[in-house]
N, C-alpha and C. Protein backbone atom coordinates (compact mmCIF):
# COMPACT_ATOMS: atom_id res chain seq x y z
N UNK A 1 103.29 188.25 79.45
CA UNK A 1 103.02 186.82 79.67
C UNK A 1 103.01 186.50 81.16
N UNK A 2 102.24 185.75 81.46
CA UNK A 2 101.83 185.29 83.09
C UNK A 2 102.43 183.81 83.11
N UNK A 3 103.49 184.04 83.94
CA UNK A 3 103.78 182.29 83.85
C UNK A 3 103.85 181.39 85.00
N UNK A 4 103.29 182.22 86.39
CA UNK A 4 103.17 181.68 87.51
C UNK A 4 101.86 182.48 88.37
N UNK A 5 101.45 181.90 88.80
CA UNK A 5 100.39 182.46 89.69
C UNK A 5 100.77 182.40 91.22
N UNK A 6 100.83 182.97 92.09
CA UNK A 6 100.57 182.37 93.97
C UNK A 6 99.86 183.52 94.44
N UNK A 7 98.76 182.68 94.92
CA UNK A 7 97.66 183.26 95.73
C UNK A 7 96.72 182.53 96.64
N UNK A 8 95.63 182.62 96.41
CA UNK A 8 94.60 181.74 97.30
C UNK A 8 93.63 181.75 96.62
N UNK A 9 93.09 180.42 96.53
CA UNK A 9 91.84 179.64 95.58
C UNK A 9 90.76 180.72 96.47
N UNK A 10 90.25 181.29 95.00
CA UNK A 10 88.50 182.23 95.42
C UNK A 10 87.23 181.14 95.48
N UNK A 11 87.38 180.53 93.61
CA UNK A 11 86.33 179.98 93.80
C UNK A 11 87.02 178.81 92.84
N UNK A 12 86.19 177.71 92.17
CA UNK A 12 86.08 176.23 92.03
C UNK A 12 85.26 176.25 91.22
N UNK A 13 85.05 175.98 89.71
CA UNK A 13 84.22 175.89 88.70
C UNK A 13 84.74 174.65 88.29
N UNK A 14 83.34 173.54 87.10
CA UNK A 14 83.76 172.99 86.18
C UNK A 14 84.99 172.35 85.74
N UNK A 15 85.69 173.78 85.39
CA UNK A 15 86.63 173.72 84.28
C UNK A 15 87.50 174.50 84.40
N UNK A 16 87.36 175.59 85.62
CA UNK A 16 88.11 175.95 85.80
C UNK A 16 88.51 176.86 87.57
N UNK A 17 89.30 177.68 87.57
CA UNK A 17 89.45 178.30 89.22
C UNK A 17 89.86 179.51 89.08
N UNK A 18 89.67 180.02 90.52
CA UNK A 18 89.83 181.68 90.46
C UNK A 18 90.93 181.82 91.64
N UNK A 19 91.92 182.21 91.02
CA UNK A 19 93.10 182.61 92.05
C UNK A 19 92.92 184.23 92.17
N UNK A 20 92.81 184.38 93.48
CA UNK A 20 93.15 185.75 94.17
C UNK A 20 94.85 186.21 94.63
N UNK A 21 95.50 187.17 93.81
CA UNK A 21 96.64 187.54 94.26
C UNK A 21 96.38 189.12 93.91
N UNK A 22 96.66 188.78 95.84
CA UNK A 22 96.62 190.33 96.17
C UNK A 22 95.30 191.41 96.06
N UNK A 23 94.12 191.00 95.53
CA UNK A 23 92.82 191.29 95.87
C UNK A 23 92.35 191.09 94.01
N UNK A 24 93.15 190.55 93.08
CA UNK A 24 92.64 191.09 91.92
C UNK A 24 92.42 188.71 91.56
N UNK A 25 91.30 188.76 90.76
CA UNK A 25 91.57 187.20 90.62
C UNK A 25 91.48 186.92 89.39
N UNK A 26 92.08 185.74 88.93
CA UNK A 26 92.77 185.74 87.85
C UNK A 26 91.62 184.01 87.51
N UNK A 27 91.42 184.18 85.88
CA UNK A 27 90.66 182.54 85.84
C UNK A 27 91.82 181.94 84.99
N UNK A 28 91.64 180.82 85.51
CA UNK A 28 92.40 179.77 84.99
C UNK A 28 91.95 178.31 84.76
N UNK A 29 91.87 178.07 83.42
CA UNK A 29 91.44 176.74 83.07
C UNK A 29 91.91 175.65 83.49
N UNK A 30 91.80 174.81 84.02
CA UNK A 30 92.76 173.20 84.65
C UNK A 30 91.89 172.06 84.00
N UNK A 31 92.95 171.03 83.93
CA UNK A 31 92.74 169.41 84.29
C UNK A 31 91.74 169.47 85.03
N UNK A 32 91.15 168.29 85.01
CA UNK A 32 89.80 168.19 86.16
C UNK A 32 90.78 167.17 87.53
N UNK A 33 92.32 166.97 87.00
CA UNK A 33 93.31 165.97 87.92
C UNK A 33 93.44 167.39 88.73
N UNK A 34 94.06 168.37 88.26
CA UNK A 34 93.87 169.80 89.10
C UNK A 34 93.87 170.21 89.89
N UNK A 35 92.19 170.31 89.13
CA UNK A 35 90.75 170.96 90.58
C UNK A 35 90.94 169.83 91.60
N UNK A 36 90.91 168.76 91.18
CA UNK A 36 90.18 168.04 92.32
C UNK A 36 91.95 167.75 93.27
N UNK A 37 92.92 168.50 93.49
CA UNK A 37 93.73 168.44 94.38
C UNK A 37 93.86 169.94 94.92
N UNK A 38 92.76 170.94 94.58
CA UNK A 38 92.53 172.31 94.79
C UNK A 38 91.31 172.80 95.82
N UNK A 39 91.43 173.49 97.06
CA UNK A 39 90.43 173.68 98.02
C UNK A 39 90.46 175.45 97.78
N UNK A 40 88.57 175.71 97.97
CA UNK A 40 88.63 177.14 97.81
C UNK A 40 89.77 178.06 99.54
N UNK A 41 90.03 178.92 99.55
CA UNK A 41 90.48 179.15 100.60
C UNK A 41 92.24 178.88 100.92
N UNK A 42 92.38 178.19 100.16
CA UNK A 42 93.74 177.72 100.02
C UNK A 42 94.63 178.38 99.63
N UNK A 43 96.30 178.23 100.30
CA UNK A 43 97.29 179.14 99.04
C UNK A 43 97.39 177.85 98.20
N UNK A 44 97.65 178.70 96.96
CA UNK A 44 98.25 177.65 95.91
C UNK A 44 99.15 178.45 94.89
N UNK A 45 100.09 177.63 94.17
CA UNK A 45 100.64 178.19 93.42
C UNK A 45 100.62 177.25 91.91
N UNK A 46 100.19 177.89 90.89
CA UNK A 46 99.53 177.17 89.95
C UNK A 46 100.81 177.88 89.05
N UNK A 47 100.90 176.88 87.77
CA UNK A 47 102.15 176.91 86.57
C UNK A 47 100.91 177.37 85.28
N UNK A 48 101.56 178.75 85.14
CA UNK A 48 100.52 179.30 84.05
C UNK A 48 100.98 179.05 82.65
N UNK A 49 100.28 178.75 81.70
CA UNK A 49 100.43 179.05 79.84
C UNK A 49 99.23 179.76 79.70
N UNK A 50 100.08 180.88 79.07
CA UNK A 50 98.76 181.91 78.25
C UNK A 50 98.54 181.97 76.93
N UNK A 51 97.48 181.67 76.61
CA UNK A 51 96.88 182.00 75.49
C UNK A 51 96.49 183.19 75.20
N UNK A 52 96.80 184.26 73.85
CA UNK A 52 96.25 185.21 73.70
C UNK A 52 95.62 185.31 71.93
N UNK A 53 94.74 185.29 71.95
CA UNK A 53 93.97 185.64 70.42
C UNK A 53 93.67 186.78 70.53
N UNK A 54 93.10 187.13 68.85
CA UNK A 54 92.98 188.52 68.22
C UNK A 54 91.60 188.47 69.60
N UNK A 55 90.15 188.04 69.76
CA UNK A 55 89.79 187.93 70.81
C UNK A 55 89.55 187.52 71.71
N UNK A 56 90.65 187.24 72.47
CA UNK A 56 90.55 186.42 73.64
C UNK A 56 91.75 186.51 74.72
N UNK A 57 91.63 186.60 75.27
CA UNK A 57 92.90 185.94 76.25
C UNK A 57 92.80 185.03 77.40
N UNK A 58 93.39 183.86 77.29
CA UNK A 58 93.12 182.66 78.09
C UNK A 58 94.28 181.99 79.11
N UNK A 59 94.12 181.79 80.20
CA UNK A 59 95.39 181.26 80.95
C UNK A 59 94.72 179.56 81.23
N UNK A 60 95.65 179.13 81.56
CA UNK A 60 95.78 177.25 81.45
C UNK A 60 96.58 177.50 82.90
N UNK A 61 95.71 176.66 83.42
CA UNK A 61 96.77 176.28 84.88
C UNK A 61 97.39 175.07 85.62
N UNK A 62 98.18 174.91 86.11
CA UNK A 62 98.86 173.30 86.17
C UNK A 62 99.61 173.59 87.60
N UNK A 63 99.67 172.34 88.26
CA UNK A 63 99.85 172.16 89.73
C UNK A 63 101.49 171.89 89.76
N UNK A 64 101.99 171.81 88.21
CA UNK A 64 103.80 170.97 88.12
C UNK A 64 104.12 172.11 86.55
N UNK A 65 105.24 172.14 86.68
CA UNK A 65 106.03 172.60 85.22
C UNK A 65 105.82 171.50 84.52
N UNK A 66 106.09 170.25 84.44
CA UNK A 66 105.87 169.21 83.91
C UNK A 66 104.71 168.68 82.96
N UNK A 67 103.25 168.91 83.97
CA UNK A 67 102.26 169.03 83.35
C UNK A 67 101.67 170.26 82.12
N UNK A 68 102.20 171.36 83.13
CA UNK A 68 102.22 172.54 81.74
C UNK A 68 103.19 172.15 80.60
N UNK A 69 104.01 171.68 80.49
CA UNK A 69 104.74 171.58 79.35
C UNK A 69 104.09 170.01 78.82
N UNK A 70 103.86 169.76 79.21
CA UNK A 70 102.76 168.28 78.52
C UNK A 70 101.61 169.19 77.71
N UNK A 71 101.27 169.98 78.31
CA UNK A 71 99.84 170.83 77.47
C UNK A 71 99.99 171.23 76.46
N UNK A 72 101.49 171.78 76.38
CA UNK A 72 102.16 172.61 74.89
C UNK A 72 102.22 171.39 74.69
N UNK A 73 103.37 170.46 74.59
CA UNK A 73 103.47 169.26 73.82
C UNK A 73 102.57 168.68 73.44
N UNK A 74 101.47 168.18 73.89
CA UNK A 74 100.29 167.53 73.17
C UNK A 74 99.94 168.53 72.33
N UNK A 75 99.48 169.52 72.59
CA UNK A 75 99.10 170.89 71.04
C UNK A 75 99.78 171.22 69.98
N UNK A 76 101.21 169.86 69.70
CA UNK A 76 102.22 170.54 68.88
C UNK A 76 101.45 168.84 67.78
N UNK A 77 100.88 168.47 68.14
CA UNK A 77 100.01 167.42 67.70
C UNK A 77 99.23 167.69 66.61
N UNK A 78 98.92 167.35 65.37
CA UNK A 78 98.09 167.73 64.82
C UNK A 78 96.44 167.48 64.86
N UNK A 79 95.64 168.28 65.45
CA UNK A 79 94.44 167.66 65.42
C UNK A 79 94.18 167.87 67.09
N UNK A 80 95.17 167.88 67.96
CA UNK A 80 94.88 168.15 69.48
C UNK A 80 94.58 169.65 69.56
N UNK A 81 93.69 170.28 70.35
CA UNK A 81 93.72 171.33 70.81
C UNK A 81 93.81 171.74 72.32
N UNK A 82 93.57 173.20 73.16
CA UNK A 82 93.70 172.86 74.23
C UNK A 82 92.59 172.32 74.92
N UNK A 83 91.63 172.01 74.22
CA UNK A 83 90.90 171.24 75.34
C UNK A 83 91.10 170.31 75.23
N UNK A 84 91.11 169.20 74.51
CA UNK A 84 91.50 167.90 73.97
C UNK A 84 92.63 167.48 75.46
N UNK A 85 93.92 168.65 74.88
CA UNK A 85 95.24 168.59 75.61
C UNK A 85 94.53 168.03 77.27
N UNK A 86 94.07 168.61 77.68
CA UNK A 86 93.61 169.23 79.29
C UNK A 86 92.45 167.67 79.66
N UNK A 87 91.75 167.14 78.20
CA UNK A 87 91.14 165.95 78.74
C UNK A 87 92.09 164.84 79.15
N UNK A 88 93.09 165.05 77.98
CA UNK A 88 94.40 163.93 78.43
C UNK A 88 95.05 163.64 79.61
N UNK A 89 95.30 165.48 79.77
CA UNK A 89 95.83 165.38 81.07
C UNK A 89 95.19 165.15 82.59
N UNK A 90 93.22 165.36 82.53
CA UNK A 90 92.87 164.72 83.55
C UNK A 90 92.58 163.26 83.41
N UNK A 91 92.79 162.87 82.32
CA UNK A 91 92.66 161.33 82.40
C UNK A 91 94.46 160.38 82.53
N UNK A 92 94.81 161.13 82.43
CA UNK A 92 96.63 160.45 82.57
C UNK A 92 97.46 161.89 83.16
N UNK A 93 98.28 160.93 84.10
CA UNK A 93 99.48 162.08 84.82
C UNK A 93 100.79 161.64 83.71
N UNK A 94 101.49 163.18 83.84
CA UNK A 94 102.98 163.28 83.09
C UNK A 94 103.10 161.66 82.77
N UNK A 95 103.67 161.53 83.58
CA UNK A 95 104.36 159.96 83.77
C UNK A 95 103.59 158.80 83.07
N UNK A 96 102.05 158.23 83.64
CA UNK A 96 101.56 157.33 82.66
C UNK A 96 100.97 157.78 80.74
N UNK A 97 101.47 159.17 81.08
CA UNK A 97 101.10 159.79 79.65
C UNK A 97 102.49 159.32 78.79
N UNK A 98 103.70 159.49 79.22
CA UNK A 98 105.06 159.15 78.77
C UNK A 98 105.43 157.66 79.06
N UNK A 99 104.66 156.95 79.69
CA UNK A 99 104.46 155.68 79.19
C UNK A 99 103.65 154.82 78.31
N UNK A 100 102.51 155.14 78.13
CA UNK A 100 101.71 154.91 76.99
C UNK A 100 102.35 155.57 76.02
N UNK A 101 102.83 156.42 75.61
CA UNK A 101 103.49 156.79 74.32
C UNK A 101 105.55 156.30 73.98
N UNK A 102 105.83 155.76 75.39
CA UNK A 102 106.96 154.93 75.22
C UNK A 102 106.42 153.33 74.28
N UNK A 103 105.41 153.36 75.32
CA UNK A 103 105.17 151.89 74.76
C UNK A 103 104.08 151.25 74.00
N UNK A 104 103.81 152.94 73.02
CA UNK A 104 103.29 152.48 71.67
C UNK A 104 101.04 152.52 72.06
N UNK A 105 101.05 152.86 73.68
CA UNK A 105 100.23 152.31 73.44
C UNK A 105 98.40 153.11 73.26
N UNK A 106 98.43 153.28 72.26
CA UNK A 106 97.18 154.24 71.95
C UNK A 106 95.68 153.75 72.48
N UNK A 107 95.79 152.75 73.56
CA UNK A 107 94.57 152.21 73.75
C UNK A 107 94.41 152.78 75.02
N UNK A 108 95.66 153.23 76.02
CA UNK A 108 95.64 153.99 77.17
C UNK A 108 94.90 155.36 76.95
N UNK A 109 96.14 155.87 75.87
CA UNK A 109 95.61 157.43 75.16
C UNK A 109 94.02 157.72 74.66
N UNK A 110 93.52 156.92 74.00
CA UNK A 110 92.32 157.02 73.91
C UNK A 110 90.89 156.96 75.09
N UNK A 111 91.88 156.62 75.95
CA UNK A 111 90.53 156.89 76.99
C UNK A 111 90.54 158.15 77.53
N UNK A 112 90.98 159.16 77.16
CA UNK A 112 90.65 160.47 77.18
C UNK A 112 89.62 160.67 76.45
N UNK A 113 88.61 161.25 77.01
CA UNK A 113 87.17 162.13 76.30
C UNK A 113 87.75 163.43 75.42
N UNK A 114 86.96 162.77 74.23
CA UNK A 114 87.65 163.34 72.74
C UNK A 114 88.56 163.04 71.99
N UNK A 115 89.36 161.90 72.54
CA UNK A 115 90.61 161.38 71.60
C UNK A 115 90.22 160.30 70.88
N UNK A 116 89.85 160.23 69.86
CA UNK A 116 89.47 158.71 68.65
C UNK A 116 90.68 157.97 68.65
N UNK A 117 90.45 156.76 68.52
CA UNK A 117 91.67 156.32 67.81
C UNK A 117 93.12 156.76 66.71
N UNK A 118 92.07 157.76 65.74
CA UNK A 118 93.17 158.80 65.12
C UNK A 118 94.31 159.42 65.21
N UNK A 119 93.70 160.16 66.52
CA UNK A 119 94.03 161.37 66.89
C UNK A 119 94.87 160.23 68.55
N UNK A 120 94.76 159.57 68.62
CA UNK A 120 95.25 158.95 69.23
C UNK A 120 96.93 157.98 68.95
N UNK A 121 96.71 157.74 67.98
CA UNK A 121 97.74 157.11 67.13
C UNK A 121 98.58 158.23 66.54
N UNK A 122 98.44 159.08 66.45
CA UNK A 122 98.97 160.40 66.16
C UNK A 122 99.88 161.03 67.19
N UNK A 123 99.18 160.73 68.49
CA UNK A 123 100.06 161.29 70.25
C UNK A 123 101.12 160.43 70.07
N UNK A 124 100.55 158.79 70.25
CA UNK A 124 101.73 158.01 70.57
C UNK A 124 103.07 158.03 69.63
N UNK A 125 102.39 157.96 67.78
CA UNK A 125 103.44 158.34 66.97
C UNK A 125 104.44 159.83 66.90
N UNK A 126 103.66 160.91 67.23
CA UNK A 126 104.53 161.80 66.50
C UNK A 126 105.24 162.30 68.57
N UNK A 127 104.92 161.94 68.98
CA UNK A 127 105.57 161.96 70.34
C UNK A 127 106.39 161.06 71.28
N UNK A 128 106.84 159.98 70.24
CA UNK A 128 107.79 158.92 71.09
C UNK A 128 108.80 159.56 71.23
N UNK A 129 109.51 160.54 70.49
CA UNK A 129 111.02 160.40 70.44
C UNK A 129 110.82 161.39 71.42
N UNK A 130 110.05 162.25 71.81
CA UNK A 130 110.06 163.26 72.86
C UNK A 130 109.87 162.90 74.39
N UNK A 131 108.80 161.79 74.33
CA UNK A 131 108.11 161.33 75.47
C UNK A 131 109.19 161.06 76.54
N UNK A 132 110.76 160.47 76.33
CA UNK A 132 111.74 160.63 77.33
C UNK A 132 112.31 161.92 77.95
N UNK A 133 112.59 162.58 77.37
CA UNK A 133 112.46 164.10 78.09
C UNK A 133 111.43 165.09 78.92
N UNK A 134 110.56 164.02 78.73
CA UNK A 134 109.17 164.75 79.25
C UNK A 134 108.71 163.43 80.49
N UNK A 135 109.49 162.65 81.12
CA UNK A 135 108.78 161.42 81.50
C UNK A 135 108.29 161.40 83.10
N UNK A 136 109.25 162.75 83.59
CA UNK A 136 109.50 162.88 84.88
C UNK A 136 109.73 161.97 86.30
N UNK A 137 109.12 161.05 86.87
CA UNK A 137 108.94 160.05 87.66
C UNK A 137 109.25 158.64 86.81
N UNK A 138 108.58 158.87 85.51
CA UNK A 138 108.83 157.19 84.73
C UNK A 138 110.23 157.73 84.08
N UNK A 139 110.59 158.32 84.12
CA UNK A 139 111.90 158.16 83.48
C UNK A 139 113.25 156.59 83.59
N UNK A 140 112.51 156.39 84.89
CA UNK A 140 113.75 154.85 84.90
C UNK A 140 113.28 153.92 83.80
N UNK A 141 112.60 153.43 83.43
CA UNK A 141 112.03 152.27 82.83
C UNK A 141 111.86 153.07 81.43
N UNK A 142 111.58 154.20 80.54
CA UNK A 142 111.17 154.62 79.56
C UNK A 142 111.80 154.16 78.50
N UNK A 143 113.12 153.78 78.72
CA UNK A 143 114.27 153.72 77.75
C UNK A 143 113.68 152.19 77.39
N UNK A 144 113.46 151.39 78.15
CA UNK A 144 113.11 149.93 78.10
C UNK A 144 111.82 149.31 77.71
N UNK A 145 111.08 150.56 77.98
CA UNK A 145 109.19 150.80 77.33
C UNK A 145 109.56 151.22 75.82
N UNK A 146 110.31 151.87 75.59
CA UNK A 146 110.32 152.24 73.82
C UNK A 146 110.70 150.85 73.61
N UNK A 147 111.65 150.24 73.59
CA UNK A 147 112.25 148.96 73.42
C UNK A 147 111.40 147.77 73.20
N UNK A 148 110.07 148.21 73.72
CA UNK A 148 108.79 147.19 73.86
C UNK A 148 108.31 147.41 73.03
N UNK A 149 107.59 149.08 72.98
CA UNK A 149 106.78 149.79 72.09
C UNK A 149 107.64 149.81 70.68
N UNK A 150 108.78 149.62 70.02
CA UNK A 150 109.38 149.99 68.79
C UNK A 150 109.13 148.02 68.12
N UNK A 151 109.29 147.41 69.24
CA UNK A 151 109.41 145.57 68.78
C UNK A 151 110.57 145.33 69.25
N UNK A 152 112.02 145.92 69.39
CA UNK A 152 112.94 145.52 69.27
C UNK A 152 113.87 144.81 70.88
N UNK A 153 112.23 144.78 71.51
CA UNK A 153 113.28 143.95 73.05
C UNK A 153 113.53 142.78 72.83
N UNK A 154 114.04 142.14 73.52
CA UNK A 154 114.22 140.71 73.45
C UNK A 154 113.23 139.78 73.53
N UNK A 155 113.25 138.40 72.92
CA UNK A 155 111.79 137.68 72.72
C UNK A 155 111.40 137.46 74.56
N UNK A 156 112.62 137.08 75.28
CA UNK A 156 112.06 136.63 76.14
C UNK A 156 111.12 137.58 77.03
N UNK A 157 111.75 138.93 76.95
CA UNK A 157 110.94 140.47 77.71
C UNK A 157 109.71 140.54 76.77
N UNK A 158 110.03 140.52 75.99
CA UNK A 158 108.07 140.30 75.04
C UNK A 158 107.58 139.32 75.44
N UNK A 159 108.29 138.67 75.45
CA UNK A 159 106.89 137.06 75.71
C UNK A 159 106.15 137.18 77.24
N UNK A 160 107.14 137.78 78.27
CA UNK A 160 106.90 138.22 79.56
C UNK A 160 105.93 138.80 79.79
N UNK A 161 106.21 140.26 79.11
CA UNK A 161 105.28 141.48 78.98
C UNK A 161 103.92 140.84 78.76
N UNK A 162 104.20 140.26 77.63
CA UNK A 162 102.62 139.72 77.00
C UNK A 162 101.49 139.00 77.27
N UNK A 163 102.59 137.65 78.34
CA UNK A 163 101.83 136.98 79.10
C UNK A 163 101.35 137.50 80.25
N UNK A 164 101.84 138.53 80.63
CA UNK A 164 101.57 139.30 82.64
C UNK A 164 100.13 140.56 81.70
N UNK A 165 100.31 140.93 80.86
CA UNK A 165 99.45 141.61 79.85
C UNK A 165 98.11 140.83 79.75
N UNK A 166 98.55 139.33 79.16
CA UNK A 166 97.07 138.18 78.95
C UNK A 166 96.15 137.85 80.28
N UNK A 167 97.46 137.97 81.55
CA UNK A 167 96.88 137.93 83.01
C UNK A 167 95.90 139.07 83.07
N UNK A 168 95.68 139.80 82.95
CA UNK A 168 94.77 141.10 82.90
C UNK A 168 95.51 142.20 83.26
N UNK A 169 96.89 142.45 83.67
CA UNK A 169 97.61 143.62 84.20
C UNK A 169 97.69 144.21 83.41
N UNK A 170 97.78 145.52 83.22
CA UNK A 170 98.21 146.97 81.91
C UNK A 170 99.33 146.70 81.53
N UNK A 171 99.16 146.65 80.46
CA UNK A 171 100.99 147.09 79.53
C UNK A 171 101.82 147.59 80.11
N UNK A 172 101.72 148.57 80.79
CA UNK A 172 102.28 149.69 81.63
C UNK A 172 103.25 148.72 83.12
N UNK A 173 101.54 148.06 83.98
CA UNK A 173 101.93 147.22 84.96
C UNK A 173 103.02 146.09 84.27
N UNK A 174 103.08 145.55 83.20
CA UNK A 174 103.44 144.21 83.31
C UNK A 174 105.07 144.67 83.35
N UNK A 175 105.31 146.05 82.15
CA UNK A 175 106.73 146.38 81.82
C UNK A 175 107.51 146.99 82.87
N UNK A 176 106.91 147.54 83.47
CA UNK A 176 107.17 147.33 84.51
C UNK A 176 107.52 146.56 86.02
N UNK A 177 107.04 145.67 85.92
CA UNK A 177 107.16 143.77 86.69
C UNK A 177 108.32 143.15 86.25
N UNK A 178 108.35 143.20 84.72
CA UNK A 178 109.32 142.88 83.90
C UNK A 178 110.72 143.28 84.18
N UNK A 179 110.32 144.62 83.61
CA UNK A 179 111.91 145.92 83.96
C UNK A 179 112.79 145.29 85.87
N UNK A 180 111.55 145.31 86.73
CA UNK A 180 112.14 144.72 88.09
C UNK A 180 112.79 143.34 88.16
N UNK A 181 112.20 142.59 87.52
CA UNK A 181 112.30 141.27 87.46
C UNK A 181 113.72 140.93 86.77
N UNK A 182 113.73 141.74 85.76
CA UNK A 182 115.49 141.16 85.12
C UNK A 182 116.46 141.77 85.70
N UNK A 183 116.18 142.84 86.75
CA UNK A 183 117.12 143.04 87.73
C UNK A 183 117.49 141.98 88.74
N UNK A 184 116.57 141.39 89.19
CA UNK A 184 116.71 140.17 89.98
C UNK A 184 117.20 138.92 89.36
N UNK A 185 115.95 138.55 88.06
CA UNK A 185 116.66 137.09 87.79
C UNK A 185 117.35 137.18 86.41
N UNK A 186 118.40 139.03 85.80
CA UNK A 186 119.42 138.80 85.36
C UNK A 186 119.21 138.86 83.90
N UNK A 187 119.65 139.81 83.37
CA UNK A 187 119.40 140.10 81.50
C UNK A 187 119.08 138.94 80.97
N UNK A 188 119.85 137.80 81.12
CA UNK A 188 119.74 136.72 80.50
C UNK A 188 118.57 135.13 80.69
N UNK A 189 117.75 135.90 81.72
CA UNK A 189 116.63 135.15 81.96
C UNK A 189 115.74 134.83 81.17
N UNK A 190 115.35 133.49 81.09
CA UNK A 190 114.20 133.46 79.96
C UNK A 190 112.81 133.94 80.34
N UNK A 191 111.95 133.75 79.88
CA UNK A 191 110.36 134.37 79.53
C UNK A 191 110.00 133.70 81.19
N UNK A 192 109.62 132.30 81.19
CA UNK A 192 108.98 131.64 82.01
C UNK A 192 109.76 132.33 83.43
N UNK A 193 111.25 132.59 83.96
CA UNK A 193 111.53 133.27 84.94
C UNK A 193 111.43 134.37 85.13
N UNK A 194 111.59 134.96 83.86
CA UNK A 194 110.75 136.66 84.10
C UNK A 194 109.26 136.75 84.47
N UNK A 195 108.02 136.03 84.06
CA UNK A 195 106.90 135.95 84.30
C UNK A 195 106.65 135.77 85.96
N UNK A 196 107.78 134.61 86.54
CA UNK A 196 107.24 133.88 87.66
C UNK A 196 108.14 135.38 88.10
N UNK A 197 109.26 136.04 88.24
CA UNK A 197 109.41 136.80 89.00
C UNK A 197 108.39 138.57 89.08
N UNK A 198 108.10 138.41 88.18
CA UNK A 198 107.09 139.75 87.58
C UNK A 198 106.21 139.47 88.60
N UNK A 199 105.35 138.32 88.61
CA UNK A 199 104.25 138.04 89.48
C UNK A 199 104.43 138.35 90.71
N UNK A 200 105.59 137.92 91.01
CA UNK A 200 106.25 138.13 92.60
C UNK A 200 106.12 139.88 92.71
N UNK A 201 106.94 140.41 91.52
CA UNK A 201 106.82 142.26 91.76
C UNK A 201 105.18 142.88 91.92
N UNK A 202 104.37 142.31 91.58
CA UNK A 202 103.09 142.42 91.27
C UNK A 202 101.76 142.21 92.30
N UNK A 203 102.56 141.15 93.12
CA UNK A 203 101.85 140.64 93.88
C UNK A 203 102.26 141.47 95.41
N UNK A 204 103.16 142.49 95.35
CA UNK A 204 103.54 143.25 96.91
C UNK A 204 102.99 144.28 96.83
């Protein structure tokens, strides 16, 4: 099993890249989030998962441990495969991937090329209870995004969320505005002072 690569980018395909270590080069499939932080000529050190079939053998490459273990996790999905996995991951990083599935929300997930609604509702469901262990950077706020995403926050943090949401900001943006905001104006703030302070987080 190959579970790390370091070498220097040969070449730059599509879909995928050619690491040279030590004169022999190795292909590796990526995110298109990836490639496009990958120069030929470069050292790099890429986070390998290998695939091996009766014919085939395939390596997956990732710029974080984080993201490679997002690749397995989405494939433990029913109905995801690894390409599917790899569209997700160039259309969402670790973090807004473990927030859309904190906070329920399959309309983020689906803007990955190839994910239906289905197969979408499927990520966010059978991956909430995991999505905190996996959140990396969003980990502060995740605990408080399920809380959104399950129903069970408080009316006034819903009504917040919802209205900074109706403003045109992402689910993501508002619970975030929110999460800052009752630090300032205090668990026990109602809707209308969470909103006016959200705006304030929103607006810097």
């Amino acid at each position: 099993m190959i579970g790390k690569l370091k070498g220097t980018i040969d070449e730059i395909g599509d879909d995928y890249v050619l690491v040279d270590v030590h004169g022999v080069c190795y292909e590796a499939f990526c995110s298109s989030r990836t490639l496009s932080r990958l120069n030929v000529g470069e050292a790099v050190i890429l986070f390998i998962e290998t695939y091996v079939r009766e014919d085939q053998l395939k390596l997956f490459g990732f710029v974080s441990a984080l993201e490679r273990e997002w690749f397995g996790l989405l494939q433990s999905v029913q109905g995801v495969g690894s390409k599917v996995a790899l569209a997700v991951l160039s259309t969402l990083t670790p973090g807004e991937l473990a927030n859309a599935i904190a906070l329920q929300d399959r309309t983020v997930v689906s803007r990955a090329p190839g994910v239906g609604p289905k197969v979408a509702v499927r990520i966010v469901t059978e991956l909430k209870n995991k999505a905190p262990a996996f959140a990396g950077e969003a980990a502060a706020n995740i605990g408080f995004k399920q809380e959104l995403g399950e129903g069970v926050a408080s009316a006034p943090v819903s009504d917040a969320v919802s209205a900074l949401n109706n403003l045109g900001y992402s689910r993501d943006q508002a619970a975030n505005a929110v999460a800052a905001a009752m630090k300032t104006a205090g668990e026990g703030a109602d809707s209308a002072k969470l909103i006016r302070f959200g705006l304030k987080e929103l607006a810097r």
